[in-house]
N, C-alpha and C. Protein backbone atom coordinates (compact mmCIF):
# COMPACT_ATOMS: atom_id res chain seq x y z
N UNK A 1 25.41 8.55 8.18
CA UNK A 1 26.41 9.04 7.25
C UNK A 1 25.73 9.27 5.91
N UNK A 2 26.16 10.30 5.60
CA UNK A 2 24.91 10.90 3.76
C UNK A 2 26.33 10.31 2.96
N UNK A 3 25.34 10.20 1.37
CA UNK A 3 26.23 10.04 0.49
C UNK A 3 27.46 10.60 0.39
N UNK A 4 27.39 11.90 0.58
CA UNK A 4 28.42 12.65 0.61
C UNK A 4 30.18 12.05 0.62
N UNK A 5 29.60 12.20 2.62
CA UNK A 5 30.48 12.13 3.04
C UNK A 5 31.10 10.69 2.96
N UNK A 6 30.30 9.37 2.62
CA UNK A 6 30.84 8.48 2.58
C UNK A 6 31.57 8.14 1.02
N UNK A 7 30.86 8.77 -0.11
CA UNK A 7 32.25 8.90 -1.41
C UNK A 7 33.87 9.18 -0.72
N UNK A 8 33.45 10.41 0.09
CA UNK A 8 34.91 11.29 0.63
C UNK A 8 35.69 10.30 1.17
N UNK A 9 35.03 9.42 2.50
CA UNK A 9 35.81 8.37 2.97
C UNK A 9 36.22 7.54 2.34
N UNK A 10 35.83 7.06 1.16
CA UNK A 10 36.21 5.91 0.55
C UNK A 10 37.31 6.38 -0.24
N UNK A 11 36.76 7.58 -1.03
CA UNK A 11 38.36 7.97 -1.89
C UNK A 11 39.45 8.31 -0.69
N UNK A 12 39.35 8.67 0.26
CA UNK A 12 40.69 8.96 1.64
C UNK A 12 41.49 7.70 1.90
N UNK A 13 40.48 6.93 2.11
CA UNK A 13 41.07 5.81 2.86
C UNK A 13 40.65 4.03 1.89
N UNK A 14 39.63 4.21 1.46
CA UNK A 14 39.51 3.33 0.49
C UNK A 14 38.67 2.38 0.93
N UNK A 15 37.51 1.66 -0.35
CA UNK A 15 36.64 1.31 -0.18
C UNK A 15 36.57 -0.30 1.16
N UNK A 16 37.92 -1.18 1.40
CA UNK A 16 37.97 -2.10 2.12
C UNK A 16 38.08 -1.55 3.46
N UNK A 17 38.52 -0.22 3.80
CA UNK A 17 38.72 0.21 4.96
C UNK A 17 37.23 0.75 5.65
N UNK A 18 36.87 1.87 4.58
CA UNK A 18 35.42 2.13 5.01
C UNK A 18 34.54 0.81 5.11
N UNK A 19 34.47 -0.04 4.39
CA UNK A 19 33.24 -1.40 4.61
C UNK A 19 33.47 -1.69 6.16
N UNK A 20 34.91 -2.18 6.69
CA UNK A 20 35.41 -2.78 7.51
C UNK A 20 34.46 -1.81 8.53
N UNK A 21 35.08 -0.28 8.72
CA UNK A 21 34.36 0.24 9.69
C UNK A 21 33.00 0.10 10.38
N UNK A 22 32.62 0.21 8.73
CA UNK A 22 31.39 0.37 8.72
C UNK A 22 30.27 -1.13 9.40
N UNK A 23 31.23 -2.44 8.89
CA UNK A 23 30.31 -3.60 9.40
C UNK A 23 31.15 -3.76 11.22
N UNK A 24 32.64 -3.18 11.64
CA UNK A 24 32.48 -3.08 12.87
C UNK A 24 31.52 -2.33 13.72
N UNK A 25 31.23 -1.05 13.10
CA UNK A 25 30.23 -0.53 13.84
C UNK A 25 29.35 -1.26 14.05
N UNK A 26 28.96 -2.25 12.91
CA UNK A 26 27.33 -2.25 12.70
C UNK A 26 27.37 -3.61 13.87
N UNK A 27 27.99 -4.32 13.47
CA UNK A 27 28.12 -5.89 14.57
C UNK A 27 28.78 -5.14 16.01
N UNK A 28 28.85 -3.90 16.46
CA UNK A 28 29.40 -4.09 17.68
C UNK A 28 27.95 -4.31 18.56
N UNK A 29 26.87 -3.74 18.20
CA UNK A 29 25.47 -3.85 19.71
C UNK A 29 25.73 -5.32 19.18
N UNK A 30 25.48 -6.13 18.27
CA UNK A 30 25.40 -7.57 18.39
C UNK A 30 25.94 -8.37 19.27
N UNK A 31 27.46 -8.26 18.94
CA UNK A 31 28.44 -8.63 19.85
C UNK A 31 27.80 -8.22 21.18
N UNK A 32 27.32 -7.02 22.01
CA UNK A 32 27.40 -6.80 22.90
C UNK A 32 25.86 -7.54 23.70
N UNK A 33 25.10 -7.96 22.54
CA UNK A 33 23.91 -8.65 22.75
C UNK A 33 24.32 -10.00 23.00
N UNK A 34 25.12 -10.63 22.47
CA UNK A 34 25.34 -12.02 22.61
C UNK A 34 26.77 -12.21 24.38
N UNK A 35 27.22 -11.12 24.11
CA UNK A 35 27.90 -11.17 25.45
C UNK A 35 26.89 -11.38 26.24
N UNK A 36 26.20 -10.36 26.42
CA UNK A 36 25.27 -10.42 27.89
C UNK A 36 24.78 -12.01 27.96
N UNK A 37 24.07 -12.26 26.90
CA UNK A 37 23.46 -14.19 26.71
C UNK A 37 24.46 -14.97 27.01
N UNK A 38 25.63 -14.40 26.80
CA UNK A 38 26.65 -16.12 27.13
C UNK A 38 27.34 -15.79 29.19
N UNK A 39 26.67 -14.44 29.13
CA UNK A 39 27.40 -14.30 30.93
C UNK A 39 25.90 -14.44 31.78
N UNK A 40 24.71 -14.69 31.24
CA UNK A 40 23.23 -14.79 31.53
C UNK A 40 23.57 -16.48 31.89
N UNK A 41 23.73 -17.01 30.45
CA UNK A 41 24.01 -18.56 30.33
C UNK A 41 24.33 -18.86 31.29
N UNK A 42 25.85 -18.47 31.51
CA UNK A 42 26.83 -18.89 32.01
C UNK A 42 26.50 -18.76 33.66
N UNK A 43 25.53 -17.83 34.17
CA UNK A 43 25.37 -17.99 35.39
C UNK A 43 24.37 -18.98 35.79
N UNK A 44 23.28 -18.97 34.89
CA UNK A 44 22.12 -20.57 34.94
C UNK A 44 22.73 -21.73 35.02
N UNK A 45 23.87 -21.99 34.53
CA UNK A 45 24.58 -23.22 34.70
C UNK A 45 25.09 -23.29 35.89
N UNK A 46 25.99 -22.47 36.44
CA UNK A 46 26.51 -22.69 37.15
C UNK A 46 25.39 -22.62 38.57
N UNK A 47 24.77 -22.13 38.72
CA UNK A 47 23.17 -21.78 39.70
C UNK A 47 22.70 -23.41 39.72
N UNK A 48 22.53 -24.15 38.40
CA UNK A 48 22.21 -25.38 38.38
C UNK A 48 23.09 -26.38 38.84
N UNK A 49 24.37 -26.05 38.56
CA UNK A 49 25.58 -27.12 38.98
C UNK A 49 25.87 -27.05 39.94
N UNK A 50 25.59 -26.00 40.90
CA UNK A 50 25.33 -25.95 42.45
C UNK A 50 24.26 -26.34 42.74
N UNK A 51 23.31 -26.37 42.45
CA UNK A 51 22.08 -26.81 43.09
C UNK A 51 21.89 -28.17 42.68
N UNK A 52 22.71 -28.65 41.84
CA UNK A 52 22.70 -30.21 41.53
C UNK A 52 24.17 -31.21 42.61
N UNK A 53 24.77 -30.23 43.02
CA UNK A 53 25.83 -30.73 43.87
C UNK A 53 25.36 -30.91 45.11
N UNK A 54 24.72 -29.87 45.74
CA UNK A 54 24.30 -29.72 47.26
C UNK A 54 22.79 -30.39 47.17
N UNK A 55 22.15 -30.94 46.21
CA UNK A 55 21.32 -32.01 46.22
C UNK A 55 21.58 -33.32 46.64
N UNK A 56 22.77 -33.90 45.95
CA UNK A 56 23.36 -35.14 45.66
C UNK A 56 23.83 -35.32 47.44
């Protein structure tokens, strides 16, 4: 986004609305980085908590 167009957005809609967008965009790959790690996690545990059951 150029200077431009982001003055334009801010006078339209206003400077709390554009930030907002702007840091959802920016944190959505994050978010989508830490999903994958907590359903990665989440299957090592459970891989372990079976393999610690059918040990016992």
């Amino acid at each position: 986004m150029d200077e431009a167009s982001l003055l334009t957005a801010i006078s339209q809609v206003g400077f709390p609305i554009v930030l907002t967008g702007y840091l959802l965009i920016r944190f959505e790959k994050r978010l989508e980085v830490l999903n994958e790690s907590i359903m990665k996690l989440t299957e090592v545990i459970t891989k372990k908590m079976s393999e610690e059951s059918h040990g016992k």
